[in-house]
PDB file of N, CA and C in Angstrom:
ATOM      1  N   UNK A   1      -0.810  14.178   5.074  1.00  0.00           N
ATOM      2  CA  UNK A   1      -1.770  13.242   5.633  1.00  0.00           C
ATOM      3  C   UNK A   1      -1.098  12.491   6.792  1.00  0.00           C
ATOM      4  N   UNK A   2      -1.957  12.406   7.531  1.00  0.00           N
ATOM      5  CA  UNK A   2      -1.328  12.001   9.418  1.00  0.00           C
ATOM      6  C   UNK A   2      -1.488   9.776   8.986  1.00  0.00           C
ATOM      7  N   UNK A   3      -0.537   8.961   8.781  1.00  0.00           N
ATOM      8  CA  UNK A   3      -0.314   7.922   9.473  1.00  0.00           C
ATOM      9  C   UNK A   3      -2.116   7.295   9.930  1.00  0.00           C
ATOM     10  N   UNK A   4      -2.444   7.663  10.939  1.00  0.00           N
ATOM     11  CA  UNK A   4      -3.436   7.417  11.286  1.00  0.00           C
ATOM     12  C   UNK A   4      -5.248   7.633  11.064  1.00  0.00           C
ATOM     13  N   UNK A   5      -4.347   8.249   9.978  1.00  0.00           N
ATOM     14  CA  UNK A   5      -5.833   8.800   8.558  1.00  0.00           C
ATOM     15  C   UNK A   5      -6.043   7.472   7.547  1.00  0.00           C
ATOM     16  N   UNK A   6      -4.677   6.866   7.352  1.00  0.00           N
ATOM     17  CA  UNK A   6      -5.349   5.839   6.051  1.00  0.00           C
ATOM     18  C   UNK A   6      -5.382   4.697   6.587  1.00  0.00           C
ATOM     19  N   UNK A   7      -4.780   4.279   8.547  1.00  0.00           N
ATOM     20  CA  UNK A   7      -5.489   3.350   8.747  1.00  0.00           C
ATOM     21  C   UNK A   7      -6.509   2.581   8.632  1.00  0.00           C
ATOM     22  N   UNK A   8      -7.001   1.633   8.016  1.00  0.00           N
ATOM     23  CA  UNK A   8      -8.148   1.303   7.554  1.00  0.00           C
ATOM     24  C   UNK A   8      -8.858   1.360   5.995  1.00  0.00           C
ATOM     25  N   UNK A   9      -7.640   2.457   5.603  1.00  0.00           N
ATOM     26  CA  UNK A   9      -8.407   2.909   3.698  1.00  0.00           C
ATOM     27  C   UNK A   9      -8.373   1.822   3.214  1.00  0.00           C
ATOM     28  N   UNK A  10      -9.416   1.682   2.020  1.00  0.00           N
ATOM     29  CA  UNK A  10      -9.200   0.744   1.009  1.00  0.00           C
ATOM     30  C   UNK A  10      -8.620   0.583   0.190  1.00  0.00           C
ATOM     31  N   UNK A  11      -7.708  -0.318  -0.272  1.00  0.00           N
ATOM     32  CA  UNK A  11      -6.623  -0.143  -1.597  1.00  0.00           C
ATOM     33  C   UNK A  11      -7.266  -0.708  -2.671  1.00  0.00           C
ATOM     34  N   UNK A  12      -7.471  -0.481  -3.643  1.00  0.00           N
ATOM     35  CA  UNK A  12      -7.843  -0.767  -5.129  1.00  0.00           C
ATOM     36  C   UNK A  12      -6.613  -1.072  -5.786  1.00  0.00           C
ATOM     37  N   UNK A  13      -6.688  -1.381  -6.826  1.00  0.00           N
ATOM     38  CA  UNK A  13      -5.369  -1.485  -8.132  1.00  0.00           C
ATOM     39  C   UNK A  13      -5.896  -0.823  -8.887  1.00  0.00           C
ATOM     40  N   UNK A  14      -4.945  -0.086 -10.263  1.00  0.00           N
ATOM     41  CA  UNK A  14      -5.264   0.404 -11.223  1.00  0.00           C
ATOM     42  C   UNK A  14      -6.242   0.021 -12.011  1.00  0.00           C
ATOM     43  N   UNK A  15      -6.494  -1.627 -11.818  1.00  0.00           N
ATOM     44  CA  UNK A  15      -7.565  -2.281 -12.573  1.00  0.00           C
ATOM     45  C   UNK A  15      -9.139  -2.478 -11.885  1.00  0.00           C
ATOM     46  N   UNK A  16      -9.053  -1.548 -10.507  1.00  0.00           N
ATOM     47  CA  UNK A  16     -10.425  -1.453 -10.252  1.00  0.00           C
ATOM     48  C   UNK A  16     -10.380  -2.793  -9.292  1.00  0.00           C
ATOM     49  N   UNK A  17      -9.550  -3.810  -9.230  1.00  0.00           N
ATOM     50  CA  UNK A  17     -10.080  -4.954  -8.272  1.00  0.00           C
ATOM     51  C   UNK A  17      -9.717  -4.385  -6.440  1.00  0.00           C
ATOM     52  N   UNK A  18     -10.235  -4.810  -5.848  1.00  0.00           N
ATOM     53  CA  UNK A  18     -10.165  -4.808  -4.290  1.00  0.00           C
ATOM     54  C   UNK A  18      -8.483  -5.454  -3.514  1.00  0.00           C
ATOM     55  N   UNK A  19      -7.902  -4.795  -3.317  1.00  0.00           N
ATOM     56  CA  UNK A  19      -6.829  -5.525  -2.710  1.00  0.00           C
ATOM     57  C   UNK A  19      -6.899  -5.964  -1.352  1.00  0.00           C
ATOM     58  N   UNK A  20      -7.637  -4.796  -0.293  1.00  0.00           N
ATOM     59  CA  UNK A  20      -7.405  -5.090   1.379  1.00  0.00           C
ATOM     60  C   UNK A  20      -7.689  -3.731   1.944  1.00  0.00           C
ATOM     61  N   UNK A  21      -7.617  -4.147   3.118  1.00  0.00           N
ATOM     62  CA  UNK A  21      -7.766  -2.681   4.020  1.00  0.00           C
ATOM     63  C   UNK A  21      -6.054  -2.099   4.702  1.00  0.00           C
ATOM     64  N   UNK A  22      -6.138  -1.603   4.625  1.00  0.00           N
ATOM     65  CA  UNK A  22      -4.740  -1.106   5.246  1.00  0.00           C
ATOM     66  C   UNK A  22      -4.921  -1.237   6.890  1.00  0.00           C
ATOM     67  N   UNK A  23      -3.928  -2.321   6.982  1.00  0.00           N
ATOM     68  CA  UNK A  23      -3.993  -2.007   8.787  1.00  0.00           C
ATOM     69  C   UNK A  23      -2.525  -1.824   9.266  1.00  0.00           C
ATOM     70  N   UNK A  24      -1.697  -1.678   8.428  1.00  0.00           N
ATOM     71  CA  UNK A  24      -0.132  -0.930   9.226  1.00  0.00           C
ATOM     72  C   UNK A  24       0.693  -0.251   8.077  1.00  0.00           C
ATOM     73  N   UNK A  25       1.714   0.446   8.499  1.00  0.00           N
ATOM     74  CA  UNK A  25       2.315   0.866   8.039  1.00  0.00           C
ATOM     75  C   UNK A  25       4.167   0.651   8.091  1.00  0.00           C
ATOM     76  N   UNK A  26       4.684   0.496   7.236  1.00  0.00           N
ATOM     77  CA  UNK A  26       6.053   0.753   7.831  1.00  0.00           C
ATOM     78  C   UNK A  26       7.141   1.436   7.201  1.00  0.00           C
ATOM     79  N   UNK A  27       7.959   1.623   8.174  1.00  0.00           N
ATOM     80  CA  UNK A  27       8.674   2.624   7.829  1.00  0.00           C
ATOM     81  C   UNK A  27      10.524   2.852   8.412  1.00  0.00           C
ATOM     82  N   UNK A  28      10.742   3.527   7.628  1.00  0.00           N
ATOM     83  CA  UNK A  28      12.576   3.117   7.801  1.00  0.00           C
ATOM     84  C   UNK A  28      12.747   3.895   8.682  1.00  0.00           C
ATOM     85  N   UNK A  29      13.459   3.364   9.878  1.00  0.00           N
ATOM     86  CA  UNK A  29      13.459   4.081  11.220  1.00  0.00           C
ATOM     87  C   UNK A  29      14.886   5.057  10.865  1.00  0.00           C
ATOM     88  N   UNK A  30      16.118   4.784  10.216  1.00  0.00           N
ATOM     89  CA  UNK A  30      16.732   5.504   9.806  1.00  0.00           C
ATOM     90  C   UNK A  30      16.469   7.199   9.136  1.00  0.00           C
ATOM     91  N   UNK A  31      15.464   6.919   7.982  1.00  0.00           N
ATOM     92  CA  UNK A  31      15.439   7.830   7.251  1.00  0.00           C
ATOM     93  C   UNK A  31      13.696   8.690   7.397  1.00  0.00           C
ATOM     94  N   UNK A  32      13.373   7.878   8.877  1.00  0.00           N
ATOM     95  CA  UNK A  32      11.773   8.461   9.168  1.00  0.00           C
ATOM     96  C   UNK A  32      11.072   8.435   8.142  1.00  0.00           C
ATOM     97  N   UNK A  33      10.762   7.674   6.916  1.00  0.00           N
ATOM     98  CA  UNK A  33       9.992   7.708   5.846  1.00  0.00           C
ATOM     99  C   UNK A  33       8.889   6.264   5.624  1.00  0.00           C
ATOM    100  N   UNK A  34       7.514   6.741   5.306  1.00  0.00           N
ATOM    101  CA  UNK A  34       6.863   5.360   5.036  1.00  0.00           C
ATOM    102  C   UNK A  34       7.728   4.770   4.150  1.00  0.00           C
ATOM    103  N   UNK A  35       7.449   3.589   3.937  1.00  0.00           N
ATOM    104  CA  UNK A  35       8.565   2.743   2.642  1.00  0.00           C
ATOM    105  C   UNK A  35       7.084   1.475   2.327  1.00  0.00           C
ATOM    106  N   UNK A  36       6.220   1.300   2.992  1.00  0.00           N
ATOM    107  CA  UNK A  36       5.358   0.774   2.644  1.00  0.00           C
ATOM    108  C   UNK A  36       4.112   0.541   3.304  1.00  0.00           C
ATOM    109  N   UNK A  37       2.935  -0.138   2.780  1.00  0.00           N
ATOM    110  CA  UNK A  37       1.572  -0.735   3.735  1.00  0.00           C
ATOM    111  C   UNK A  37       1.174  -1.969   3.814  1.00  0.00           C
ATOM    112  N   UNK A  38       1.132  -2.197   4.817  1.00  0.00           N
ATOM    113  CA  UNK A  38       0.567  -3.737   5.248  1.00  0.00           C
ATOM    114  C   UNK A  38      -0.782  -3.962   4.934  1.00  0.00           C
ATOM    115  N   UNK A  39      -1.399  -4.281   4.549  1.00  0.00           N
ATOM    116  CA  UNK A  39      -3.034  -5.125   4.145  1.00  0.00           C
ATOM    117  C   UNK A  39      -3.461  -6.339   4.565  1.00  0.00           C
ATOM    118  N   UNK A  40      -2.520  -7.082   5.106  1.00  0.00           N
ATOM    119  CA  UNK A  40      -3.179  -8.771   5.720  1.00  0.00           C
ATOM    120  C   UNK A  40      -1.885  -9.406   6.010  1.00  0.00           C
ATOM    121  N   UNK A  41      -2.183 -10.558   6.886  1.00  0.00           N
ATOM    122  CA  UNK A  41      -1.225 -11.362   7.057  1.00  0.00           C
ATOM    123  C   UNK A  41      -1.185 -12.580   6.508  1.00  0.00           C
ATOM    124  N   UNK A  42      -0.052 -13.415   6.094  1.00  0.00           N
ATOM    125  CA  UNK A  42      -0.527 -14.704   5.705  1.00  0.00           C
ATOM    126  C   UNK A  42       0.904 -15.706   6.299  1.00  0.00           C
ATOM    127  N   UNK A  43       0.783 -16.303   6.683  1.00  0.00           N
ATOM    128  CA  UNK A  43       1.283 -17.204   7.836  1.00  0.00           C
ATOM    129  C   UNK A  43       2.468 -16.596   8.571  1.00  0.00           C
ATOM    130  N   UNK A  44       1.663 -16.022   9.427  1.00  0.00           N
ATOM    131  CA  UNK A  44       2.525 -14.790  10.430  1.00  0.00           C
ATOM    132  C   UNK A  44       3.400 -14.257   9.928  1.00  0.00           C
ATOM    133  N   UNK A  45       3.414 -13.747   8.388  1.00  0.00           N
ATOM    134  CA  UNK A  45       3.721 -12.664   7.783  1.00  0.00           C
ATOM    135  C   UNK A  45       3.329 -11.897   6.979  1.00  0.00           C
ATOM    136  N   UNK A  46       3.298 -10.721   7.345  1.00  0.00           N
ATOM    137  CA  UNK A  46       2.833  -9.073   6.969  1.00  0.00           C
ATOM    138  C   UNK A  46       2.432  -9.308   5.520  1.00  0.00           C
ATOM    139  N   UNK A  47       1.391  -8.910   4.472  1.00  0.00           N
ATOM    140  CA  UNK A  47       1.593  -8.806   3.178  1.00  0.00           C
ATOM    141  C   UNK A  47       1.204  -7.661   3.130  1.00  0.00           C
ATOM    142  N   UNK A  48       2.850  -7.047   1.959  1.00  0.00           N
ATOM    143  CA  UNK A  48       2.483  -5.520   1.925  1.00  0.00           C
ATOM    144  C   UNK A  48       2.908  -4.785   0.809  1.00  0.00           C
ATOM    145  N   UNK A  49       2.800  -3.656   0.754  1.00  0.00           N
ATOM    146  CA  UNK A  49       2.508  -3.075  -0.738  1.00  0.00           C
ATOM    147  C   UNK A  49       3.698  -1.924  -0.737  1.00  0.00           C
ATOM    148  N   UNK A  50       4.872  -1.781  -1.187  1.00  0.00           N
ATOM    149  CA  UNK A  50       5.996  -0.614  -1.588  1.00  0.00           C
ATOM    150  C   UNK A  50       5.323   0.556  -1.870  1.00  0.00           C
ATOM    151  N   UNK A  51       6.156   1.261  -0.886  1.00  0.00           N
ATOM    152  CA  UNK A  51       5.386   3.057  -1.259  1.00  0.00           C
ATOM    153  C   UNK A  51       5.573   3.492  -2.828  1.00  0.00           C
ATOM    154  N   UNK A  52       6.622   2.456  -2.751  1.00  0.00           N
ATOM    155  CA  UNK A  52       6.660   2.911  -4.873  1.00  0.00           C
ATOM    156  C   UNK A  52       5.544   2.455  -5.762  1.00  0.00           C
ATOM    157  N   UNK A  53       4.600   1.171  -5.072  1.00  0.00           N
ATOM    158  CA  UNK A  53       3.861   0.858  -6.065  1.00  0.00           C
ATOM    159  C   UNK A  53       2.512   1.675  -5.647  1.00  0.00           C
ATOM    160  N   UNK A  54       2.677   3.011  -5.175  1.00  0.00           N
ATOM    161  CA  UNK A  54       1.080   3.461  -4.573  1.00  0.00           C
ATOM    162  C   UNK A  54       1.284   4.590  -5.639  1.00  0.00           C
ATOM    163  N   UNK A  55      -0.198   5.054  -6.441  1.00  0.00           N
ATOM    164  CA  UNK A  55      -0.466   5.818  -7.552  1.00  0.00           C
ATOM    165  C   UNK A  55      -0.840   7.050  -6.950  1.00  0.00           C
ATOM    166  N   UNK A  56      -1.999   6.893  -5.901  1.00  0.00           N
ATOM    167  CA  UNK A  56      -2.342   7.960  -5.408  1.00  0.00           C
ATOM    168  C   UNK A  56      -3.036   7.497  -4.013  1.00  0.00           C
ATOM    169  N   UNK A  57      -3.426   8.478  -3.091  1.00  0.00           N
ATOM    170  CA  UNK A  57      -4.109   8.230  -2.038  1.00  0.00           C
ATOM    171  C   UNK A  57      -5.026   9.500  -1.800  1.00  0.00           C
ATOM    172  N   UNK A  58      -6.633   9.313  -1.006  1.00  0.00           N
ATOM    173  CA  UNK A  58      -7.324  10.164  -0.965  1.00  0.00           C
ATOM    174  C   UNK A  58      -8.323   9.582  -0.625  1.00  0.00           C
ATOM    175  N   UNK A  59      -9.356   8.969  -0.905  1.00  0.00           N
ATOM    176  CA  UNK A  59     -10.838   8.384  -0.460  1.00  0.00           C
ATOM    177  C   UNK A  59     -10.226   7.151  -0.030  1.00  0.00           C
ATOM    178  N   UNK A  60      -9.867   6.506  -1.105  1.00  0.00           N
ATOM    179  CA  UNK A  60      -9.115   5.042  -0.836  1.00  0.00           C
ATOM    180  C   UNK A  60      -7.674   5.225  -1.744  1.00  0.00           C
ATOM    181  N   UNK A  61      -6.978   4.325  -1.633  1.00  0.00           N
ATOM    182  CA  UNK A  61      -5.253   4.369  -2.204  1.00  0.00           C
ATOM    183  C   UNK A  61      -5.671   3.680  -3.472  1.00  0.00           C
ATOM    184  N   UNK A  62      -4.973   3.903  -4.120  1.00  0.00           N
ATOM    185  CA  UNK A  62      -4.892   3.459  -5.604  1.00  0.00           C
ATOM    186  C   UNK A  62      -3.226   2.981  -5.641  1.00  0.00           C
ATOM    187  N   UNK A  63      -3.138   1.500  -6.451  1.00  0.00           N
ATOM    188  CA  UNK A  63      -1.824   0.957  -6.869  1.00  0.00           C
ATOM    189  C   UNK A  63      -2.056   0.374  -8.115  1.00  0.00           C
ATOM    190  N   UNK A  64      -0.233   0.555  -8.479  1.00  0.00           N
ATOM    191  CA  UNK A  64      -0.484  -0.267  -9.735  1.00  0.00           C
ATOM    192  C   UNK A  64      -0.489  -1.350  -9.752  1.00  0.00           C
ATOM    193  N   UNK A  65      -0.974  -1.878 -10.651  1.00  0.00           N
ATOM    194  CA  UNK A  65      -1.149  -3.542 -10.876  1.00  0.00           C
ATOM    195  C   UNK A  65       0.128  -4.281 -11.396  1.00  0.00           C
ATOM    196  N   UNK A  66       0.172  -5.109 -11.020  1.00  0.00           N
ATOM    197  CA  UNK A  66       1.660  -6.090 -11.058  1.00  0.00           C
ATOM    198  C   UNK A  66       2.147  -6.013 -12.507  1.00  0.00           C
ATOM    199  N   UNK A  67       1.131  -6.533 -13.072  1.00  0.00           N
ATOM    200  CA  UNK A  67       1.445  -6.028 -15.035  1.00  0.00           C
ATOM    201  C   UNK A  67       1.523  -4.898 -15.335  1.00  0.00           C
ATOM    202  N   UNK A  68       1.543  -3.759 -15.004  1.00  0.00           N
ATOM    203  CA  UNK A  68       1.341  -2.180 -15.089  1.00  0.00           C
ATOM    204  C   UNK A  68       2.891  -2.201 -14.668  1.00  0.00           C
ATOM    205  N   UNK A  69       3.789  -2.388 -13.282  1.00  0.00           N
ATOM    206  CA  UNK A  69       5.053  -2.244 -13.045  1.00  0.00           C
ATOM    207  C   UNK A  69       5.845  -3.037 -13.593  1.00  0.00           C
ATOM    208  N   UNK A  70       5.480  -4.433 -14.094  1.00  0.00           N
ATOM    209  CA  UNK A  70       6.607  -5.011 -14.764  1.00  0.00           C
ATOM    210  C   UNK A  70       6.695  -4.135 -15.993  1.00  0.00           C
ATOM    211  N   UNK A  71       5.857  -4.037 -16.769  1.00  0.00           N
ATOM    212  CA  UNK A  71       5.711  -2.841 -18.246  1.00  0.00           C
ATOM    213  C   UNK A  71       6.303  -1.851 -17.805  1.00  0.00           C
ATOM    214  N   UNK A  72       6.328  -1.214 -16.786  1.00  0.00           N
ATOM    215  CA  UNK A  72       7.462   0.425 -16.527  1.00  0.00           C
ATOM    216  C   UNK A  72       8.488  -0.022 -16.585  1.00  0.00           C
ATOM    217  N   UNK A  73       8.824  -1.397 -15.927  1.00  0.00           N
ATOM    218  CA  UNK A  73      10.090  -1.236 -15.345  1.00  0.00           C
ATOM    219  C   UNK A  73      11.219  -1.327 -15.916  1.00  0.00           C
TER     220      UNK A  73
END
């Protein structure tokens, strides 16, 4: 999937609530890899979501929920 495909997707959580729209991406210029997604800003800084906490992606992204990763972890 091209970068410029999930611009805009919707992220959900595992629990079905609405998180944001995806409007960036970033990524480790070292190792050329996403490492995460941006969804909003909140006082001129990025809030964003670890490529580790994404479940799946396809219509919209799916993540786990904060209580879902503390329980794995």
């Amino acid at each position: 999937m091209r970068l410029s495909e999930i611009h805009g997707m919707r992220i959900y959580s595992d629990r079905a609530h609405f998180i944001g729209t995806i409007d960036d991406t970033i990524i480790d210029d070292k190792e050329g890899m996403v490492v995460g997604l941006v969804f909003g800003r909140k006082e001129g800084k990025a809030i964003s979501i670890p490529y580790s906490g994404l479940m799946a992606i396809g219509d919209i992204v799916l993540v786990y929920s904060k209580k879902t990763e503390q329980a794995g972890a």
